[in-house]
PDB file of N, CA and C in Angstrom:
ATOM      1  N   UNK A   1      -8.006  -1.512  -2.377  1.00  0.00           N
ATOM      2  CA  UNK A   1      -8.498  -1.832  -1.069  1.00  0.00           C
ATOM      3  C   UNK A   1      -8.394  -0.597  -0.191  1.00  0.00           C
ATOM      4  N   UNK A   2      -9.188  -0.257   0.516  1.00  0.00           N
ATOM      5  CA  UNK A   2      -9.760   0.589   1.380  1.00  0.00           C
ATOM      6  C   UNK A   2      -8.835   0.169   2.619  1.00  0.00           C
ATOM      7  N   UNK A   3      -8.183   0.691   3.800  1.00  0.00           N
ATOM      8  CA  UNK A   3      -7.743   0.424   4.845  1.00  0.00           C
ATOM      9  C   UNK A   3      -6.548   1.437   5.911  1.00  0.00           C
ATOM     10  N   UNK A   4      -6.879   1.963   6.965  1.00  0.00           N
ATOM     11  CA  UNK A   4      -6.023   3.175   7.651  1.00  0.00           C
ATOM     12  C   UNK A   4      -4.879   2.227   7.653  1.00  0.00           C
ATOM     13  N   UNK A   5      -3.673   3.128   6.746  1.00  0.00           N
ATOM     14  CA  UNK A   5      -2.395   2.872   6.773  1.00  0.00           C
ATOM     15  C   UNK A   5      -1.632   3.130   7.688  1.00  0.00           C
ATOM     16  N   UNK A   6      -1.492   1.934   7.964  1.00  0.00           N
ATOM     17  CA  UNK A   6      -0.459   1.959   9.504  1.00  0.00           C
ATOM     18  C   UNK A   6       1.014   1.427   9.195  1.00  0.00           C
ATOM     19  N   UNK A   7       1.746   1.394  10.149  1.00  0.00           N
ATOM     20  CA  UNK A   7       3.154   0.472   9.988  1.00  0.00           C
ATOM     21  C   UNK A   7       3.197  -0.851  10.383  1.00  0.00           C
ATOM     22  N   UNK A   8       2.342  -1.028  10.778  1.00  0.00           N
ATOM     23  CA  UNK A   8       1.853  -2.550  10.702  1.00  0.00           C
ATOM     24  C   UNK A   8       1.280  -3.025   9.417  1.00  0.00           C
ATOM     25  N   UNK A   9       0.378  -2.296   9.046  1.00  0.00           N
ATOM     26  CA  UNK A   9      -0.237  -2.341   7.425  1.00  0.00           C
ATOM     27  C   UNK A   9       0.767  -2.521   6.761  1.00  0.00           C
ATOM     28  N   UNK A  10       1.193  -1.328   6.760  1.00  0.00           N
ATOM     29  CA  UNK A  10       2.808  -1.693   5.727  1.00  0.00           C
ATOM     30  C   UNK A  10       3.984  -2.808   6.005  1.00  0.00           C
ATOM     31  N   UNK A  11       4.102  -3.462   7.495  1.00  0.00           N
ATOM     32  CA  UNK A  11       4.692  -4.421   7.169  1.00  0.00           C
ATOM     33  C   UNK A  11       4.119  -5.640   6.581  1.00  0.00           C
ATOM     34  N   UNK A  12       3.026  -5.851   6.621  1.00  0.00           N
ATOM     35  CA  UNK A  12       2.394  -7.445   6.807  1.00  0.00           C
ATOM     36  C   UNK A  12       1.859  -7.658   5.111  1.00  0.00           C
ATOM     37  N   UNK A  13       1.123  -6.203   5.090  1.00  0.00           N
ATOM     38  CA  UNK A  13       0.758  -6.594   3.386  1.00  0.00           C
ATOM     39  C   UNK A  13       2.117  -7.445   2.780  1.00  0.00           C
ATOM     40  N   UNK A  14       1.220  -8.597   1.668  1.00  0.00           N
ATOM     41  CA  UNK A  14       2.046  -9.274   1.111  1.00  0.00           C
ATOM     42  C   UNK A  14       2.876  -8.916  -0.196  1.00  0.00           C
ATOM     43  N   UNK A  15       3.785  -8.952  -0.577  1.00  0.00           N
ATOM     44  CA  UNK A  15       4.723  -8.409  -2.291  1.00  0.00           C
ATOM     45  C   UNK A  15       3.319  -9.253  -3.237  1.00  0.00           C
ATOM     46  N   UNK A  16       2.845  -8.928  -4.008  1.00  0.00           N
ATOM     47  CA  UNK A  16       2.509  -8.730  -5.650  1.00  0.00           C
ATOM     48  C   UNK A  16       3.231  -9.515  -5.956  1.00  0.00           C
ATOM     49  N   UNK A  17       2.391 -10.610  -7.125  1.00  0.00           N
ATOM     50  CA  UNK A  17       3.681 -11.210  -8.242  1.00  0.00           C
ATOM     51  C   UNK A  17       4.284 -10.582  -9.021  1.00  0.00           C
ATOM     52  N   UNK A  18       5.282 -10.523  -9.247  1.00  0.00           N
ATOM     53  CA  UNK A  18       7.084  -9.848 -10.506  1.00  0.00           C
ATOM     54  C   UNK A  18       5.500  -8.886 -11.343  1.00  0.00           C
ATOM     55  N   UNK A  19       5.890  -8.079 -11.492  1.00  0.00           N
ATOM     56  CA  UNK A  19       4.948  -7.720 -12.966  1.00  0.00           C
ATOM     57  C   UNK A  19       3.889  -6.431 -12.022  1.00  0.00           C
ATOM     58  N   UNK A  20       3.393  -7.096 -11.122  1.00  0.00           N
ATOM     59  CA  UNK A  20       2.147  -5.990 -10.493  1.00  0.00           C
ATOM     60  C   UNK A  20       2.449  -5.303  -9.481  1.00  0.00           C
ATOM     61  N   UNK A  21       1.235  -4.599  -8.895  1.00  0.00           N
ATOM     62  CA  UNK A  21       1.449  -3.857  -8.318  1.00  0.00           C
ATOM     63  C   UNK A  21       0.179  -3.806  -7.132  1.00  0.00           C
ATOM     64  N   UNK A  22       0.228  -3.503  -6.035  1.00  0.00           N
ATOM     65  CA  UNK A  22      -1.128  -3.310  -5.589  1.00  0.00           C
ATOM     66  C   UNK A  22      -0.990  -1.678  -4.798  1.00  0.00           C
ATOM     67  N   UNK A  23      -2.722  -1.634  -4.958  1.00  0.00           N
ATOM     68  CA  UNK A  23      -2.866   0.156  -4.581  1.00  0.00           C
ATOM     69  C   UNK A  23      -3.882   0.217  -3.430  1.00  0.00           C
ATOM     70  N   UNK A  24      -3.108   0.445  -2.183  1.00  0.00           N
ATOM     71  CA  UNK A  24      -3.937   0.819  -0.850  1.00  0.00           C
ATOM     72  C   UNK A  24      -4.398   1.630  -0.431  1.00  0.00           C
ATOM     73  N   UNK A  25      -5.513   2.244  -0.385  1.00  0.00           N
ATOM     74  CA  UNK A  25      -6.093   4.166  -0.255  1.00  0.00           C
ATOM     75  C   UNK A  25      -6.548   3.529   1.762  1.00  0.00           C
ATOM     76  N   UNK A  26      -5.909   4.731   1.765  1.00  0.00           N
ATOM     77  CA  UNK A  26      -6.377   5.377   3.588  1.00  0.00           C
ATOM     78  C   UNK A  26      -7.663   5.606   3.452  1.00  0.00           C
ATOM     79  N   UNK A  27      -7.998   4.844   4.517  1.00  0.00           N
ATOM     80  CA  UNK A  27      -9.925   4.869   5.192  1.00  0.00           C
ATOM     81  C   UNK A  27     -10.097   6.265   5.558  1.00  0.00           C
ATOM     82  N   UNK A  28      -9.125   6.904   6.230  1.00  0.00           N
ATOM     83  CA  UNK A  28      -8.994   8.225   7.063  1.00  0.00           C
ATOM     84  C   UNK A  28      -9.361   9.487   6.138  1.00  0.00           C
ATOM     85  N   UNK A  29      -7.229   9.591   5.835  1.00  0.00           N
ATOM     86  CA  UNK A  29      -6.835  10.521   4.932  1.00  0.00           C
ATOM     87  C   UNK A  29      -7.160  10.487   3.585  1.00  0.00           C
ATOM     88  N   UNK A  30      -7.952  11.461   3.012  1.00  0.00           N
ATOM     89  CA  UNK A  30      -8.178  11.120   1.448  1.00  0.00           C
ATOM     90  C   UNK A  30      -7.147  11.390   0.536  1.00  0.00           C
ATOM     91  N   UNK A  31      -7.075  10.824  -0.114  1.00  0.00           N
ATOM     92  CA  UNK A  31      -5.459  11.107  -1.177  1.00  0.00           C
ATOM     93  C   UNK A  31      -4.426  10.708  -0.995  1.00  0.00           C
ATOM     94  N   UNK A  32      -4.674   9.559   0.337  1.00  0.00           N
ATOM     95  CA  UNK A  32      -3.045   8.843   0.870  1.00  0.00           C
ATOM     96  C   UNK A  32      -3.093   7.563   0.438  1.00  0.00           C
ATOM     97  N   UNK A  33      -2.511   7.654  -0.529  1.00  0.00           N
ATOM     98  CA  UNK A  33      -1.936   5.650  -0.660  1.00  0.00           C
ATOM     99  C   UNK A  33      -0.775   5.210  -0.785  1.00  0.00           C
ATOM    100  N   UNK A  34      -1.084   3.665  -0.066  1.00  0.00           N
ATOM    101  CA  UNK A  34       0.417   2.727  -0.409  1.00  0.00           C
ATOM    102  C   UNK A  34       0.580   2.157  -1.524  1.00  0.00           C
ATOM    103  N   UNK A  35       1.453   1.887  -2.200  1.00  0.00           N
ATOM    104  CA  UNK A  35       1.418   1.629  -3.163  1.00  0.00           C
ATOM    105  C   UNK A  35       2.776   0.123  -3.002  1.00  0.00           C
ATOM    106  N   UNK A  36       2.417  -1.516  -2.894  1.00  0.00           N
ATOM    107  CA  UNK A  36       3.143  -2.086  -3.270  1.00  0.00           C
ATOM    108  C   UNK A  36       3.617  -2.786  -4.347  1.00  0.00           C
ATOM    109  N   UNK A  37       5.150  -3.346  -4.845  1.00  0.00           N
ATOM    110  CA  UNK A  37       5.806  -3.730  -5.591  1.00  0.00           C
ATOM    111  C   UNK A  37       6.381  -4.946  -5.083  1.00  0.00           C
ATOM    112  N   UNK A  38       6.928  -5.912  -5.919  1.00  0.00           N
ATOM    113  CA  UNK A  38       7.320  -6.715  -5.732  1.00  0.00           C
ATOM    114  C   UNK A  38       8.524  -6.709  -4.711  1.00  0.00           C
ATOM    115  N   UNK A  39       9.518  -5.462  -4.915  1.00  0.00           N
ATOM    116  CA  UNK A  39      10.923  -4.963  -4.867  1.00  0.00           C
ATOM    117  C   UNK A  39      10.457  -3.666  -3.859  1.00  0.00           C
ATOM    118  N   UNK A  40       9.656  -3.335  -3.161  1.00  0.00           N
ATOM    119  CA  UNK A  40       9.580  -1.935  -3.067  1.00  0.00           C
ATOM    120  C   UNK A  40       8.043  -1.686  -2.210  1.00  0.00           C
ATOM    121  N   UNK A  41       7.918  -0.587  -1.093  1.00  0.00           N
ATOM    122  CA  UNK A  41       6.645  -0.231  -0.672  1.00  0.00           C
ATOM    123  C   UNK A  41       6.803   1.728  -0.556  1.00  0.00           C
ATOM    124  N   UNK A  42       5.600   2.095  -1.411  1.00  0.00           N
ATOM    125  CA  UNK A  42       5.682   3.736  -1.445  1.00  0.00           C
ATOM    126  C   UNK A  42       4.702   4.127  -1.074  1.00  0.00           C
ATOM    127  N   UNK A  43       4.325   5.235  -0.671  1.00  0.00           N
ATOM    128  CA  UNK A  43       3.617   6.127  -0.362  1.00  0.00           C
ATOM    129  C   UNK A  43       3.367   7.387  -1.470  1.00  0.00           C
ATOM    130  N   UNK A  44       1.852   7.634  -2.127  1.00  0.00           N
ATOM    131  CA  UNK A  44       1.317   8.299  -2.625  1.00  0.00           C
ATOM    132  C   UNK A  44       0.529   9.595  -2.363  1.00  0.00           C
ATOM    133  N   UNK A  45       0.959  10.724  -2.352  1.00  0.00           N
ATOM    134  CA  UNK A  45      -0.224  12.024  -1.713  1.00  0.00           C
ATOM    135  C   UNK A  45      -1.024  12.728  -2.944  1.00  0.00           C
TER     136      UNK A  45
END
């Protein structure tokens, strides 16, 4: 999913079921993504 990563973005997105993962790319910045976990939210450059 496509969407400018904010800290709002990052709080509200929902955890993935046990097992997956989901991958958020910045509308903006090219090459910036979030990356969530069940356990966990990261940032990708």
């Amino acid at each position: 999913m496509k969407a400018k990563i904010t800290q709002a973005l990052v709080e509200r997105v929902p955890a993935p079921n046990k097992g997956k993962s989901a991958l958020y790319a910045d509308s903006e910045m090219r090459g910036f993504y979030l990356i969530v976990t069940p356990t966990k939210r990261s940032f990708y450059v």
